[in-house]
C-alpha atoms as a PDB file:
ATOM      1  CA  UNK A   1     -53.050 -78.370 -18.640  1.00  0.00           C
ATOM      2  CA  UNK A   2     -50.566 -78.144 -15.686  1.00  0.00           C
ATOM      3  CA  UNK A   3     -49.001 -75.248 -15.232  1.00  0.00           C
ATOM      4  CA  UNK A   4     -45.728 -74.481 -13.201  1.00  0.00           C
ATOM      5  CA  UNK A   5     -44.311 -71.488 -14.339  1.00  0.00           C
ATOM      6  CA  UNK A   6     -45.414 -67.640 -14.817  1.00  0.00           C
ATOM      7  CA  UNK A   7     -44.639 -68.387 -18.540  1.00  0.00           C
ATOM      8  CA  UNK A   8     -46.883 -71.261 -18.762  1.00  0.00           C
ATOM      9  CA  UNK A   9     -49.811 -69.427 -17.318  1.00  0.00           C
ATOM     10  CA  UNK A  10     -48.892 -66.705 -19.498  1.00  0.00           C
ATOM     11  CA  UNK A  11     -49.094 -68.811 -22.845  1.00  0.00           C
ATOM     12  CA  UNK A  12     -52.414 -70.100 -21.694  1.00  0.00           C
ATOM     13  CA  UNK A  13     -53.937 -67.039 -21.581  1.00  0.00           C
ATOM     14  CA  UNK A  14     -52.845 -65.683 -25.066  1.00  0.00           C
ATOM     15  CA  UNK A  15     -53.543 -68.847 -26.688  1.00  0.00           C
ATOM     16  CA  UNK A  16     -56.526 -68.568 -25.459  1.00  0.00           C
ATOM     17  CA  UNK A  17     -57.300 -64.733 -26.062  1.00  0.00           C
ATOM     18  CA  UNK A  18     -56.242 -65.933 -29.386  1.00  0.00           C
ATOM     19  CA  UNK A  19     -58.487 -68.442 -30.078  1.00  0.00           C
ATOM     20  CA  UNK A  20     -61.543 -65.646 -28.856  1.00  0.00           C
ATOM     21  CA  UNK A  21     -59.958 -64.223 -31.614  1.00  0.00           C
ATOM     22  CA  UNK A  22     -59.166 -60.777 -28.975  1.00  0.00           C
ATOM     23  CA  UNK A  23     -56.687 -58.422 -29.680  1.00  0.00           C
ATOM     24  CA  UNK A  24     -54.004 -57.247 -26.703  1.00  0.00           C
ATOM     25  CA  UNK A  25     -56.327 -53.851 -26.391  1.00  0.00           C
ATOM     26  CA  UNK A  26     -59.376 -55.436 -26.342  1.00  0.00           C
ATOM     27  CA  UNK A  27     -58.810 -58.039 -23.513  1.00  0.00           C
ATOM     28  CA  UNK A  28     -56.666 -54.995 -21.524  1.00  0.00           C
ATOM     29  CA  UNK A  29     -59.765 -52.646 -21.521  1.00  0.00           C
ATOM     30  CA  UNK A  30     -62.183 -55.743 -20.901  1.00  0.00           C
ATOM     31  CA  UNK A  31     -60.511 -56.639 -18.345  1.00  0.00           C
ATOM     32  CA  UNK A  32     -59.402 -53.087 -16.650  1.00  0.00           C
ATOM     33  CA  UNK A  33     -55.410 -53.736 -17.139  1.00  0.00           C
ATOM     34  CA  UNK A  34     -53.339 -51.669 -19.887  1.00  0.00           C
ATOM     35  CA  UNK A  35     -51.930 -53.377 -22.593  1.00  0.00           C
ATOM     36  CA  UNK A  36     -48.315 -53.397 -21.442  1.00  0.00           C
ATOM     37  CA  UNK A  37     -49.481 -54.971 -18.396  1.00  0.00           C
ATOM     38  CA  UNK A  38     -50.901 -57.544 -20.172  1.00  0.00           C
ATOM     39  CA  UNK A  39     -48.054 -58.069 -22.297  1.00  0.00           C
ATOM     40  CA  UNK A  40     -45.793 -58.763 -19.334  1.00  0.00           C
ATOM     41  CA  UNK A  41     -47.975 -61.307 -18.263  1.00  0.00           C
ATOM     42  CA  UNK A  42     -48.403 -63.128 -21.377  1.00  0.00           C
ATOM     43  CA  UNK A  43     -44.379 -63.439 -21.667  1.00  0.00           C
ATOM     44  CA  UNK A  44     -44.427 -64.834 -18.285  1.00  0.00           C
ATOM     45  CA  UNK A  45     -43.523 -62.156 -15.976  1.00  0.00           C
ATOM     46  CA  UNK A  46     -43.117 -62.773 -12.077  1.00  0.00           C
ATOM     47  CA  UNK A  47     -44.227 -59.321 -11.228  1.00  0.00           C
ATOM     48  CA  UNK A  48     -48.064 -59.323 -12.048  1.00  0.00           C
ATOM     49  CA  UNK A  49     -50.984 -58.693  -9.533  1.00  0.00           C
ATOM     50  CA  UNK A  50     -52.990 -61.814  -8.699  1.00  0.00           C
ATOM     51  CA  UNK A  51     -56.054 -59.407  -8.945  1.00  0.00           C
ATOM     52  CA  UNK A  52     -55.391 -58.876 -12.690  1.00  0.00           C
ATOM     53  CA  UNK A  53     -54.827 -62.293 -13.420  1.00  0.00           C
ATOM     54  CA  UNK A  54     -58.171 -63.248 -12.209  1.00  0.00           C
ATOM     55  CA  UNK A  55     -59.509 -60.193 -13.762  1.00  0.00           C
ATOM     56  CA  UNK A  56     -57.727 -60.897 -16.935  1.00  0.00           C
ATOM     57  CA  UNK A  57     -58.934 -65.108 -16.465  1.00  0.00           C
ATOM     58  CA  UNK A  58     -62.557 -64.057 -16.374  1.00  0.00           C
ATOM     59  CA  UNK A  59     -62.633 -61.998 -19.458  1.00  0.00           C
ATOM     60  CA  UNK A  60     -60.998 -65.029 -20.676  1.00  0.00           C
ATOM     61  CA  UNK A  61     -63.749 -67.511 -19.103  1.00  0.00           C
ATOM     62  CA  UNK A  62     -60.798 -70.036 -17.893  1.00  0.00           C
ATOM     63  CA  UNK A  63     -61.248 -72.093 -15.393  1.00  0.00           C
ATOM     64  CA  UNK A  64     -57.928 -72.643 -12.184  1.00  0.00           C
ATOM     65  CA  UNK A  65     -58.322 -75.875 -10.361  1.00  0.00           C
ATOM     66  CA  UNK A  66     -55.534 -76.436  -7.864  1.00  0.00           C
ATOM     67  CA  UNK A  67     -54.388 -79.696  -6.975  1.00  0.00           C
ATOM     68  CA  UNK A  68     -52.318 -80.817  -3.686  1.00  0.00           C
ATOM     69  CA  UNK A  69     -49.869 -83.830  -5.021  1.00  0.00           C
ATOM     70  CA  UNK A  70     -47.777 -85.838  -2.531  1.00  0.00           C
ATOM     71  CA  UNK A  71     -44.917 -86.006  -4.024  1.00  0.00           C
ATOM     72  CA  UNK A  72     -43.509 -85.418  -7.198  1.00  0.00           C
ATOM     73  CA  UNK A  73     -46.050 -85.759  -9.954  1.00  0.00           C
ATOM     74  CA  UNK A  74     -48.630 -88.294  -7.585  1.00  0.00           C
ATOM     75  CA  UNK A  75     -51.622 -85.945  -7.588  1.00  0.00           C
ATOM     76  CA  UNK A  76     -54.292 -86.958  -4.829  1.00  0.00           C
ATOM     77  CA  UNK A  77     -57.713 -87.647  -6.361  1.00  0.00           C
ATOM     78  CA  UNK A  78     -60.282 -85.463  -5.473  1.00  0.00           C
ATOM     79  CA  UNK A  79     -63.118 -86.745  -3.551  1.00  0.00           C
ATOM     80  CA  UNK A  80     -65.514 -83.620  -5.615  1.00  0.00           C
ATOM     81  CA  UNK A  81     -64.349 -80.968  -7.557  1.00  0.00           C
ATOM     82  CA  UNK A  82     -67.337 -78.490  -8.531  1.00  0.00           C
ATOM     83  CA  UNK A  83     -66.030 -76.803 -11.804  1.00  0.00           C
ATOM     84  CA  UNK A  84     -66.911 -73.752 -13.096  1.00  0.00           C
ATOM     85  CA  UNK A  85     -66.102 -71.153 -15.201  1.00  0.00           C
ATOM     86  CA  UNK A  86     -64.597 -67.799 -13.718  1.00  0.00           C
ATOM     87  CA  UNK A  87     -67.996 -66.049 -14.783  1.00  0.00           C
ATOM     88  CA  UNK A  88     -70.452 -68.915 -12.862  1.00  0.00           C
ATOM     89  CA  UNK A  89     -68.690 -67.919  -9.895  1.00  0.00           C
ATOM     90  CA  UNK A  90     -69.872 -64.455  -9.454  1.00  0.00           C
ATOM     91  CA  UNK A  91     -72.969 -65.145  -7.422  1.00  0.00           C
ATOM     92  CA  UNK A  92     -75.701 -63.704  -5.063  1.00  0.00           C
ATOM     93  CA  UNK A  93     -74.893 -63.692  -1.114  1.00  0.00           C
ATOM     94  CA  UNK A  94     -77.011 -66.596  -0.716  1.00  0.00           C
ATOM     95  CA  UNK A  95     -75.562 -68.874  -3.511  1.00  0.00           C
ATOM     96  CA  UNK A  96     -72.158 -68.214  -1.999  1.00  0.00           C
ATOM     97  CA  UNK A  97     -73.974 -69.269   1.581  1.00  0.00           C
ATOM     98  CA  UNK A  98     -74.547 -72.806  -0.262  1.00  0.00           C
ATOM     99  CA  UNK A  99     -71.134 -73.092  -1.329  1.00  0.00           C
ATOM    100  CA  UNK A 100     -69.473 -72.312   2.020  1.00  0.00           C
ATOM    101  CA  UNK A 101     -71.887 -74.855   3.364  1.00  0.00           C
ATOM    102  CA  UNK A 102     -70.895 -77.456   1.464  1.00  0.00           C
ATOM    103  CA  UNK A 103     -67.032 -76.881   1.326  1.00  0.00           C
ATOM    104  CA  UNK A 104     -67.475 -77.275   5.232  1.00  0.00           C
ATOM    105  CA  UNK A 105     -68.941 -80.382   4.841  1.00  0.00           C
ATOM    106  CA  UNK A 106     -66.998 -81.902   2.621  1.00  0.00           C
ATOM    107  CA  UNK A 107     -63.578 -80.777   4.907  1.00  0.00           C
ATOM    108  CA  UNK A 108     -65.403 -82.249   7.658  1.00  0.00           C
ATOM    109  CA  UNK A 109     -66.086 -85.283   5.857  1.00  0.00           C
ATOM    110  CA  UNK A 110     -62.256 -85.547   4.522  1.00  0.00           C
ATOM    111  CA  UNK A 111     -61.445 -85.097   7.774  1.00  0.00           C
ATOM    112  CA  UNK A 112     -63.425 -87.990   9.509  1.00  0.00           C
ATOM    113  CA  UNK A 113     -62.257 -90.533   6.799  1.00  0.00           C
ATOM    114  CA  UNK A 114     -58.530 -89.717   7.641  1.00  0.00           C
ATOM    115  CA  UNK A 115     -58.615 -89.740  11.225  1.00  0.00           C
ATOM    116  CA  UNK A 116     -57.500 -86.174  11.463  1.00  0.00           C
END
């Protein structure tokens, strides 16, 4: 789903906390935001904390994948794209080692094949 506005993201999350069939107060304390705040950011407000969000996005098990587009709605394809859920990504020290390692080689690589 693409999402452009605080309200979008919002309406993701509480479809989604509805479909987990989870209550306002349960996702809140699951997550370690009150329920108000978590009100607010299912109606779309601008004023949330990026930290909850994630918090709130884990409990939820959603995935965010960013994409660069050129213009307008021309998205670039990505050359990889690992995907995981929120939860896969909490990992050991040396797990997260791996992962560094390879995101440098694949900017290295994008960046020989463009000349940059």
């Amino acid at each position: 789903m693409r999402i452009r506005t605080p309200a979008d993201f919002g309406a993701v999350a509480r479809q989604r906390r509805r479909d987990l069939k989870l209550s306002q107060n349960e996702l809140a304390e699951r997550s370690g935001v009150t329920r108000q705040w978590l009100v607010r950011f299912e109606k779309g407000s601008r004023e949330v904390a990026l930290s909850k969000v994630f918090a709130v996005l884990t409990e939820l098990d959603l995935l965010v994948r960013v994409d660069a587009t050129r213009s307008g709605d021309e998205a670039i394809p990505p050359m990889l794209i690992p995907t995981m859920t929120m939860s896969e990504l909490r990992m050991d020290s040396a797990r997260l080692s791996e992962v560094r390692e390879a995101i440098q080689f694949i900017d290295r690589s994008s960046s020989e094949s463009t000349g940059a």
